[in-house]
N, C-alpha and C. Protein backbone atom coordinates (compact mmCIF):
# COMPACT_ATOMS: atom_id res chain seq x y z
N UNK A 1 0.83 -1.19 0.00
CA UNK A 1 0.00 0.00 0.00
C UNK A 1 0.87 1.25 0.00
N UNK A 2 2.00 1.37 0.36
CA UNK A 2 2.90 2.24 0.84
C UNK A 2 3.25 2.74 -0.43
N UNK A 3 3.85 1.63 -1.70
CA UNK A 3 4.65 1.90 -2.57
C UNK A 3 3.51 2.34 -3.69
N UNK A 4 2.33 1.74 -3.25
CA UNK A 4 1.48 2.15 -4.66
C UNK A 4 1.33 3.58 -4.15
N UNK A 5 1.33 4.41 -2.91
CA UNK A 5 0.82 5.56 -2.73
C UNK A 5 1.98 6.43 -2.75
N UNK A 6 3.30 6.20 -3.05
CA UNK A 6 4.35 6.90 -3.15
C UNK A 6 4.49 6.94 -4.47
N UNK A 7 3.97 5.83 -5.56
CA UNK A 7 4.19 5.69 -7.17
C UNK A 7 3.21 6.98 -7.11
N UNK A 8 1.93 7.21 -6.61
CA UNK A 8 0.86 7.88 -6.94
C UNK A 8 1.23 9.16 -6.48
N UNK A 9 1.78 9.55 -5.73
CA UNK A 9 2.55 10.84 -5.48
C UNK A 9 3.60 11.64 -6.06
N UNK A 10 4.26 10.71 -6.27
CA UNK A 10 5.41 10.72 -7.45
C UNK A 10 4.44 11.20 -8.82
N UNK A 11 3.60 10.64 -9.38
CA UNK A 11 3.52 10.84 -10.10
C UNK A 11 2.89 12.19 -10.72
N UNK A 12 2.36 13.02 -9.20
CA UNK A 12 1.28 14.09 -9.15
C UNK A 12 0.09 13.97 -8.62
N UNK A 13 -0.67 12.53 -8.95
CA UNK A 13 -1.77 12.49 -8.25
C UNK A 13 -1.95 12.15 -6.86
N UNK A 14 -1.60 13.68 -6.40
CA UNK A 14 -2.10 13.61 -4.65
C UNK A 14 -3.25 13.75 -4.07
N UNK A 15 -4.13 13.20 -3.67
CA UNK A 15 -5.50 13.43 -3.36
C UNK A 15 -5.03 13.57 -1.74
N UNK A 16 -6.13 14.38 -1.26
CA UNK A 16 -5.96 14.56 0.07
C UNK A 16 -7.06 13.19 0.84
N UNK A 17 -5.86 12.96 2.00
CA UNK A 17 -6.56 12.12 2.98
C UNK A 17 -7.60 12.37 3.75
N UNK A 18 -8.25 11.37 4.68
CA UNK A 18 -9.56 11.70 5.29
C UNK A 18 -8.39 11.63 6.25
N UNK A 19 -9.26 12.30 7.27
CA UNK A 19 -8.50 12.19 8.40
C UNK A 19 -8.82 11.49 9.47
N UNK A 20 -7.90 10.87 9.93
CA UNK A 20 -7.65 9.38 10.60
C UNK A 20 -8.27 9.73 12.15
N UNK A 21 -8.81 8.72 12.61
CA UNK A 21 -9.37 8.78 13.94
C UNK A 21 -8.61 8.87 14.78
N UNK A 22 -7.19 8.67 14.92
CA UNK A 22 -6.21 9.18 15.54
C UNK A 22 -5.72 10.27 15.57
N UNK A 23 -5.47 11.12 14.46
CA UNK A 23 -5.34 12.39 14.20
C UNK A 23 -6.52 12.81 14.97
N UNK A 24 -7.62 12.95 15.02
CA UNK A 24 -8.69 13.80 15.78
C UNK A 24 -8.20 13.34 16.84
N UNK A 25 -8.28 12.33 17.99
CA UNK A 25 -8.21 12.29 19.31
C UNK A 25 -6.30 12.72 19.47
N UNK A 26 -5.67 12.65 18.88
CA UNK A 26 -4.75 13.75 19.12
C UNK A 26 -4.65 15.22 19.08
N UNK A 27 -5.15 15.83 18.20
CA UNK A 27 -5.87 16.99 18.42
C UNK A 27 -6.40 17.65 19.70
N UNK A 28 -7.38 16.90 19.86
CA UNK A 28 -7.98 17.06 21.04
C UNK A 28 -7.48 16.52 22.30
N UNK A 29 -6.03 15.93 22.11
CA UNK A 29 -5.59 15.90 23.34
C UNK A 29 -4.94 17.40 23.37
N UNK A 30 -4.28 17.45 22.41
CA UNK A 30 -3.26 18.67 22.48
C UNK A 30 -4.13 19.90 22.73
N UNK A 31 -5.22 20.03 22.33
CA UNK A 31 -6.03 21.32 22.66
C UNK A 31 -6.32 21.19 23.83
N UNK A 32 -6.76 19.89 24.78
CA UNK A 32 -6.94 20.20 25.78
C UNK A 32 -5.74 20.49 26.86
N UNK A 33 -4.47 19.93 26.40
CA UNK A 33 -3.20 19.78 27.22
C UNK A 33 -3.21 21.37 27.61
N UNK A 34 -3.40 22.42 26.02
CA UNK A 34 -3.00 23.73 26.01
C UNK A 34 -3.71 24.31 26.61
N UNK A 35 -5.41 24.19 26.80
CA UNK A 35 -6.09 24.84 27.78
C UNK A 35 -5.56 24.35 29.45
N UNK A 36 -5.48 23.43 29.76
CA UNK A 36 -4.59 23.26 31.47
C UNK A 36 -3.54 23.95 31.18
N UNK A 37 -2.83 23.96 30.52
CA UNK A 37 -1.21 24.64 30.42
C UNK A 37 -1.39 26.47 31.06
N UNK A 38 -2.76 26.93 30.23
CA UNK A 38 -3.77 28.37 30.21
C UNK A 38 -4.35 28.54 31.95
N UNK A 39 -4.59 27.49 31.79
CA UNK A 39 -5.15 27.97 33.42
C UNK A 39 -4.37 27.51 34.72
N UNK A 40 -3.14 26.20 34.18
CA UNK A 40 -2.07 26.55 35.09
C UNK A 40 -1.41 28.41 35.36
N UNK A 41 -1.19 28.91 34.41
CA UNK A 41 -0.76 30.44 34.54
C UNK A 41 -1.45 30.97 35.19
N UNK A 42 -2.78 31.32 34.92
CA UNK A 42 -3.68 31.62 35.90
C UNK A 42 -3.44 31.17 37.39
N UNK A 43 -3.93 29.91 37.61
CA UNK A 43 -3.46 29.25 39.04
C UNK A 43 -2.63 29.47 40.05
N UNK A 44 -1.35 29.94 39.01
CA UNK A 44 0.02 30.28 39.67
C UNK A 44 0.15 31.45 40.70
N UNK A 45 -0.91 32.11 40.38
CA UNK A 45 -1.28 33.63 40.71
C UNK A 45 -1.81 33.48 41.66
N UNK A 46 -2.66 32.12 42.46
CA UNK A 46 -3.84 31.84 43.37
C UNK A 46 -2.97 30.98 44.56
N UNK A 47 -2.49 29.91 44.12
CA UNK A 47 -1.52 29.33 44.84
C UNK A 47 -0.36 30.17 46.08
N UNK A 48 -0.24 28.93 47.19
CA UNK A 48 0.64 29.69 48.32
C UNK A 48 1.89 29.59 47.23
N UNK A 49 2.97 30.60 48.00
CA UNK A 49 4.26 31.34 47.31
C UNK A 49 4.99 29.74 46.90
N UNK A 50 5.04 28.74 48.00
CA UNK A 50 5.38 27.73 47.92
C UNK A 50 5.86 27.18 46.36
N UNK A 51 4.76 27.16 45.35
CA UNK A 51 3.85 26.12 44.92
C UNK A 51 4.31 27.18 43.19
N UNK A 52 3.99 27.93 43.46
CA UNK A 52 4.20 29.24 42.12
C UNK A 52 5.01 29.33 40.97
N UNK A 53 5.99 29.09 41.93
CA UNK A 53 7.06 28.59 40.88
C UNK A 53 6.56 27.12 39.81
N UNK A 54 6.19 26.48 40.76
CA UNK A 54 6.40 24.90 40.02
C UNK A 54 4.99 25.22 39.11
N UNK A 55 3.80 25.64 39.62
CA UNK A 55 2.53 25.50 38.76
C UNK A 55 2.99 26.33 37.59
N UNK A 56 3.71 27.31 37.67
CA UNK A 56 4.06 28.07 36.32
C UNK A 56 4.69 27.67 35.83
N UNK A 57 5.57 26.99 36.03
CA UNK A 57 6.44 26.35 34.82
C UNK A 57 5.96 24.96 34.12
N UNK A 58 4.62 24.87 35.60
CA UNK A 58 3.72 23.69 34.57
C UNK A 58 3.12 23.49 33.79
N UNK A 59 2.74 24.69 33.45
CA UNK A 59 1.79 25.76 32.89
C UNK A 59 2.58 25.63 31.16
N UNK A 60 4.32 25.95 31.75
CA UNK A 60 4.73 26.22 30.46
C UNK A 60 4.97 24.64 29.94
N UNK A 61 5.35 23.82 30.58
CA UNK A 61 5.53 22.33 30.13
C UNK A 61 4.24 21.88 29.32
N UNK A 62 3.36 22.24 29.80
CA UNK A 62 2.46 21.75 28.99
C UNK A 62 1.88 22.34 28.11
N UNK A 63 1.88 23.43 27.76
CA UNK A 63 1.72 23.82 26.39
C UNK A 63 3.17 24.19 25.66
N UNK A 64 4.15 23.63 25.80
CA UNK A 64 5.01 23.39 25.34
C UNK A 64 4.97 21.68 24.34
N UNK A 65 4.47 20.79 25.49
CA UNK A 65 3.91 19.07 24.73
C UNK A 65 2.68 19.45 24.06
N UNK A 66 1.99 20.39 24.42
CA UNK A 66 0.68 20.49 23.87
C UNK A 66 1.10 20.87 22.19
N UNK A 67 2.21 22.13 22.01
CA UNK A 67 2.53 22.26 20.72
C UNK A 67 3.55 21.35 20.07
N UNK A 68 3.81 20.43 20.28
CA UNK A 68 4.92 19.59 20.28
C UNK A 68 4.24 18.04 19.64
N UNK A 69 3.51 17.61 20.50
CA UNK A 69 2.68 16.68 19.96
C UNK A 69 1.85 16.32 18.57
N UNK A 70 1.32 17.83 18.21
CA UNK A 70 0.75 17.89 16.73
C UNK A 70 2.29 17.25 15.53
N UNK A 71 3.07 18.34 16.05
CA UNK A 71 3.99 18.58 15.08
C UNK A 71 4.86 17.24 15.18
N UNK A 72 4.86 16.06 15.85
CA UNK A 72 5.52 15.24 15.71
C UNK A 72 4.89 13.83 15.31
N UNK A 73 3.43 13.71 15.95
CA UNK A 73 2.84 12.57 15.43
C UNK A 73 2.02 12.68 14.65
N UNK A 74 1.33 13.96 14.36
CA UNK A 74 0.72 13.90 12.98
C UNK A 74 1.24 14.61 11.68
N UNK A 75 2.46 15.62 12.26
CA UNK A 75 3.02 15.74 10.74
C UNK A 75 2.68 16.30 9.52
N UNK A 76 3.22 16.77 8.68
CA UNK A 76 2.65 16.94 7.48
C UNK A 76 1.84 16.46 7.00
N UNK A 77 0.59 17.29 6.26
CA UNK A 77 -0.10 16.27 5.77
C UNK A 77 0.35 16.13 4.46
N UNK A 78 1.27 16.45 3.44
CA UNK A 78 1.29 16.62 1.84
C UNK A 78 2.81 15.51 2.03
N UNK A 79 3.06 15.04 3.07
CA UNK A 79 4.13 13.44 3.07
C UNK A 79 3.87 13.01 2.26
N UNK A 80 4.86 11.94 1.50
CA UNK A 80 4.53 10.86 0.61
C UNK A 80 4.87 9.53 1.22
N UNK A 81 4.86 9.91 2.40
CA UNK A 81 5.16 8.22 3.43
C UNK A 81 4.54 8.26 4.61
């Protein structure tokens, strides 16, 4: 399947894919990772002095994987592999 869809790319005819049921529930992990990441910042502000430091930089960790995740397991979509 691989090689007939790389002959077919190669050759020009790229049709665009449906998109895979994995691609959506990754998505929607990453959107939700980035909204906690959003209201960790917030949080940081509410929290004893203790704690501030760490929730904010949790804040940044995770919408850091939150943008990180798209870009590594789903990738380009115009690949030929």
């Amino acid at each position: 399947m691989r090689a007939a869809r790389r002959r077919a790319y190669a050759r020009g005819s790229s049709k665009p894919e449906e998109p895979r049921l994995s691609n959506i529930v990754i998505a929607v992990v990453a959107i939700a990772l980035f909204i906690f990441g959003i209201f960790c910042f917030g949080l940081a502000f509410q929290v004893p002095e203790a704690w501030r430091m760490l929730t904010f930089f949790g804040g940044i960790i995770a919408c850091t994987v939150a943008l990180f995740i798209p870009m590594t397991f789903v990738g380009r979509s115009n690949r030929s592999w």
